[in-house]
Protein backbone atom coordinates (compact mmCIF):
# COMPACT_ATOMS: atom_id res chain seq x y z
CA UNK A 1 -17.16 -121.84 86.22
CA UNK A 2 -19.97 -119.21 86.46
CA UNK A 3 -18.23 -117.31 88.84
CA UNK A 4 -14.79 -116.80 86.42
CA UNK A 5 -16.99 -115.42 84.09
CA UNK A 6 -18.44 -113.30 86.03
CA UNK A 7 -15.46 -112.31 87.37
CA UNK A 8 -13.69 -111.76 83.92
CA UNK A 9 -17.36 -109.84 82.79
CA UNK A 10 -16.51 -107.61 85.81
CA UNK A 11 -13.18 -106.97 85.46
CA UNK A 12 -13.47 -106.35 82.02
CA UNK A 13 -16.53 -103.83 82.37
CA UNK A 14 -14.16 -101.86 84.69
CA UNK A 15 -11.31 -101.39 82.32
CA UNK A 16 -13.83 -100.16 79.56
CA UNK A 17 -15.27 -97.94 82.07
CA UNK A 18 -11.76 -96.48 82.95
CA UNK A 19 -10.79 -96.15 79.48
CA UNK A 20 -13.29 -93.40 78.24
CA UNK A 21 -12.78 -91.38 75.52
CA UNK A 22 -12.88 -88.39 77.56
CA UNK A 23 -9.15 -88.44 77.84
CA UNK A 24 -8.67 -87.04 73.95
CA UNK A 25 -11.22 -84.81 74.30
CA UNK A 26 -10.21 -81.23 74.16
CA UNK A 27 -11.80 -78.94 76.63
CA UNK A 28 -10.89 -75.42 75.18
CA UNK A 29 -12.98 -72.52 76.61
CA UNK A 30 -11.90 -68.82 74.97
CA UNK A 31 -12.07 -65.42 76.84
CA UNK A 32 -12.04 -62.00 75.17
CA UNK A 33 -8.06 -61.94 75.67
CA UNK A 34 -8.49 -64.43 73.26
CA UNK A 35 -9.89 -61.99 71.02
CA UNK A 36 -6.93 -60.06 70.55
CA UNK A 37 -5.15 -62.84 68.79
CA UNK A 38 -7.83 -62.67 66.25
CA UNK A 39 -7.61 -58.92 65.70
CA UNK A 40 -4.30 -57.66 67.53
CA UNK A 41 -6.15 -55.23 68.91
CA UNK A 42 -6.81 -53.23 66.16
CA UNK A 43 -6.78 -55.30 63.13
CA UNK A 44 -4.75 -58.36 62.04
CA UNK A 45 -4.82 -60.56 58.73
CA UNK A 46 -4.96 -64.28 58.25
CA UNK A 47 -4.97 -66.40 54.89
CA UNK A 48 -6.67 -69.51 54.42
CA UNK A 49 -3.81 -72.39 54.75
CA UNK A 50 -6.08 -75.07 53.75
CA UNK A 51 -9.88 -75.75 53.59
CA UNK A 52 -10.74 -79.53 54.64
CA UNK A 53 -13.69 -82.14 53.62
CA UNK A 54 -12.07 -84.49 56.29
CA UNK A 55 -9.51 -82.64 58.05
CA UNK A 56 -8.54 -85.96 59.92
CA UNK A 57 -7.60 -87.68 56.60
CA UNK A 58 -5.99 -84.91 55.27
CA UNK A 59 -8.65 -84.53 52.66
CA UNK A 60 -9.47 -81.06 51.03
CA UNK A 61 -12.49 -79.62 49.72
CA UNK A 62 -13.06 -79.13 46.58
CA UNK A 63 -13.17 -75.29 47.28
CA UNK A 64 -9.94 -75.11 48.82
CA UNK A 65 -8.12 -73.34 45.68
CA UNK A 66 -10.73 -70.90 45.66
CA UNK A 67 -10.73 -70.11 49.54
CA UNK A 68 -6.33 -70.02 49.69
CA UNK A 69 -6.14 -67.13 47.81
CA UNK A 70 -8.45 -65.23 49.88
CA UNK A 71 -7.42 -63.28 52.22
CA UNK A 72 -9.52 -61.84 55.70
CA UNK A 73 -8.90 -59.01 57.72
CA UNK A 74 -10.54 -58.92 61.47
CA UNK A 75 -10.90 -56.08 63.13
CA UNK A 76 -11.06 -55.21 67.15
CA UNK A 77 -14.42 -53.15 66.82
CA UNK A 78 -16.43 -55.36 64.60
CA UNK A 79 -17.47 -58.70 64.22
CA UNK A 80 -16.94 -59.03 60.73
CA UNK A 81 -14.45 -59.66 58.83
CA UNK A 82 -12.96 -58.01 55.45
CA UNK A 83 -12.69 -60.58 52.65
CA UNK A 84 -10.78 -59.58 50.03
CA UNK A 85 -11.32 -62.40 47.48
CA UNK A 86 -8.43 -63.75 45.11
CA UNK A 87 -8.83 -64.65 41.47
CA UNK A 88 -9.46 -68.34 41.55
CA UNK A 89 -13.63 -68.70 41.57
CA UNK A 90 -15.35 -71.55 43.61
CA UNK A 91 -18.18 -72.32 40.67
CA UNK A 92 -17.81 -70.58 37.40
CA UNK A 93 -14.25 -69.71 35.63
CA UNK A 94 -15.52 -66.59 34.62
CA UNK A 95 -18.28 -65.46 36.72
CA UNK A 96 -19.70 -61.70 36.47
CA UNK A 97 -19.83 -60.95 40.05
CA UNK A 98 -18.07 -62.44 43.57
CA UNK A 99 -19.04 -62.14 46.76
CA UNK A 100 -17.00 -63.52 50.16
CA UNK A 101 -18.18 -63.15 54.08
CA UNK A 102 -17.22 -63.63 57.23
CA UNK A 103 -18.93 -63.00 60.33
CA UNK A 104 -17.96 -64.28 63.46
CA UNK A 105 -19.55 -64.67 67.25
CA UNK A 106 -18.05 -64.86 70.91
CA UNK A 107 -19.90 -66.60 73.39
CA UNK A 108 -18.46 -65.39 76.59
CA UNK A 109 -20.96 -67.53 78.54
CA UNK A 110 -19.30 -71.06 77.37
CA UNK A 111 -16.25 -70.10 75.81
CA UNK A 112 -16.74 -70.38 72.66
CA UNK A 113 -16.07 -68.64 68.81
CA UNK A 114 -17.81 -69.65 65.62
CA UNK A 115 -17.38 -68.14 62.56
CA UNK A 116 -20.00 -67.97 59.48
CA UNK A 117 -18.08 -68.19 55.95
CA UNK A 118 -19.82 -67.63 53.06
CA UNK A 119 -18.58 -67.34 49.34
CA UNK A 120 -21.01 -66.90 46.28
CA UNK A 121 -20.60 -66.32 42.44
CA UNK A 122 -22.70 -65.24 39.71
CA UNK A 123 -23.04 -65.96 36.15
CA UNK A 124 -25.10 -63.91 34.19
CA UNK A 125 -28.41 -65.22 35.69
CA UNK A 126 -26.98 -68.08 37.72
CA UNK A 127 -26.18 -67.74 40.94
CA UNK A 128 -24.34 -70.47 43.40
CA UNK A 129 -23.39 -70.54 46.97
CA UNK A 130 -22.04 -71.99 50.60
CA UNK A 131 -22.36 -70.96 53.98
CA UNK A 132 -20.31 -72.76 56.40
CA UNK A 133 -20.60 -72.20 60.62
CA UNK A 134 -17.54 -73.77 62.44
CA UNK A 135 -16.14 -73.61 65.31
CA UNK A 136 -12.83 -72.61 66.71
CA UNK A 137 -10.60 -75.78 67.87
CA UNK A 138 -7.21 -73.96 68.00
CA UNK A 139 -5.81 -70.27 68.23
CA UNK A 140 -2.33 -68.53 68.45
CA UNK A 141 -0.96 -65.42 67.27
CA UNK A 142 -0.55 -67.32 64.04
CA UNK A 143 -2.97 -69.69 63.30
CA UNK A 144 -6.32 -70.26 64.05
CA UNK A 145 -8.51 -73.77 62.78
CA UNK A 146 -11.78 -73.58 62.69
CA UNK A 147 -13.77 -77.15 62.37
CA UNK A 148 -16.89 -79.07 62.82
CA UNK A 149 -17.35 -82.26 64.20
CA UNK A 150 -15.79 -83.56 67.66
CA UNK A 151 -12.19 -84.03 68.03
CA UNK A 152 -10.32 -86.49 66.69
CA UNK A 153 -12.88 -86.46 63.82
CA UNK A 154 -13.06 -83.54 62.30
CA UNK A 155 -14.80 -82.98 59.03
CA UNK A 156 -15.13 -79.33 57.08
CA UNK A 157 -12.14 -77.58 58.64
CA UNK A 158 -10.70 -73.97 58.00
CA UNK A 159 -7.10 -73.57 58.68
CA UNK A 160 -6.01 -69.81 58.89
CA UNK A 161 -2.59 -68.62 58.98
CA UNK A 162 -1.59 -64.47 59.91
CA UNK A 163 -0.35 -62.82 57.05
CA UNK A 164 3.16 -61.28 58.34
């Protein structure tokens, strides 16, 4: 009897083994042709199409009105973008002062693009922000998504869509 479990504790150790997760996992590594999808090779805009608290739920932020209105312009000689910010606020309805950025960084080396996004509002003498570093999970001439976490479960996600 020892020896069918053993068997079984064998068998069954082997099909876990075989079944690793590594199969969904998405092995994307960028290169600076890459880059020209971003910018065009000169300059290209993108809208927000959604901003995600869980993107594999479906679940948006509580910022996302204030981020789909924005729009971002990248450029082939910088690594910053141009935010120019809609008129839905993240904090206050009627603050005195907006700010948006967006810097992002190539890492040639592993293949990879992150972008910093930052938005912040004043109100008189309140002030309230968020910076948010993700990285980039998917990119064509059209739409780029930018997320943190490990796929399938992505959290905070930035979906970006070129503006025609």
């Amino acid at each position: 009897m020892k020896h069918i479990y053993l068997l079984l504790l064998i068998l069954t150790s082997l099909l876990l083994y075989n079944c690793s997760k590594d199969d969904k996992e998405i092995d994307v590594r960028y290169n600076v042709d890459d880059l020209q999808k971003i910018h065009g090779n000169g300059s290209k805009t993108w809208k927000v199409e959604g901003f995600y608290k869980t993107y594999e739920n479906d679940l948006l932020s509580e910022f996302n009105d204030c981020y789909t209105d924005d729009t971002y312009t990248f450029f082939y000689d910088k690594n910053e973008a141009q935010v120019t910010l809609g008129n839905n606020s993240c904090y206050y309805d009627n603050p005195t002062e907006q700010d948006g950025r967006l810097t992002y960084n190539f890492y040639e080396d592993i293949g990879e693009i992150f972008i910093n996004i930052s938005k912040g509002e004043s109100l008189d003498e309140n002030f309230r922000t968020e910076l948010t570093i993700l990285g980039l999970t998917e990119l064509s001439e059209t739409r780029m998504v930018f997320t943190a976490g490990e796929n399938p479960y992505y959290g905070k996600t930035i979906v970006f869509t070129s503006v025609p």
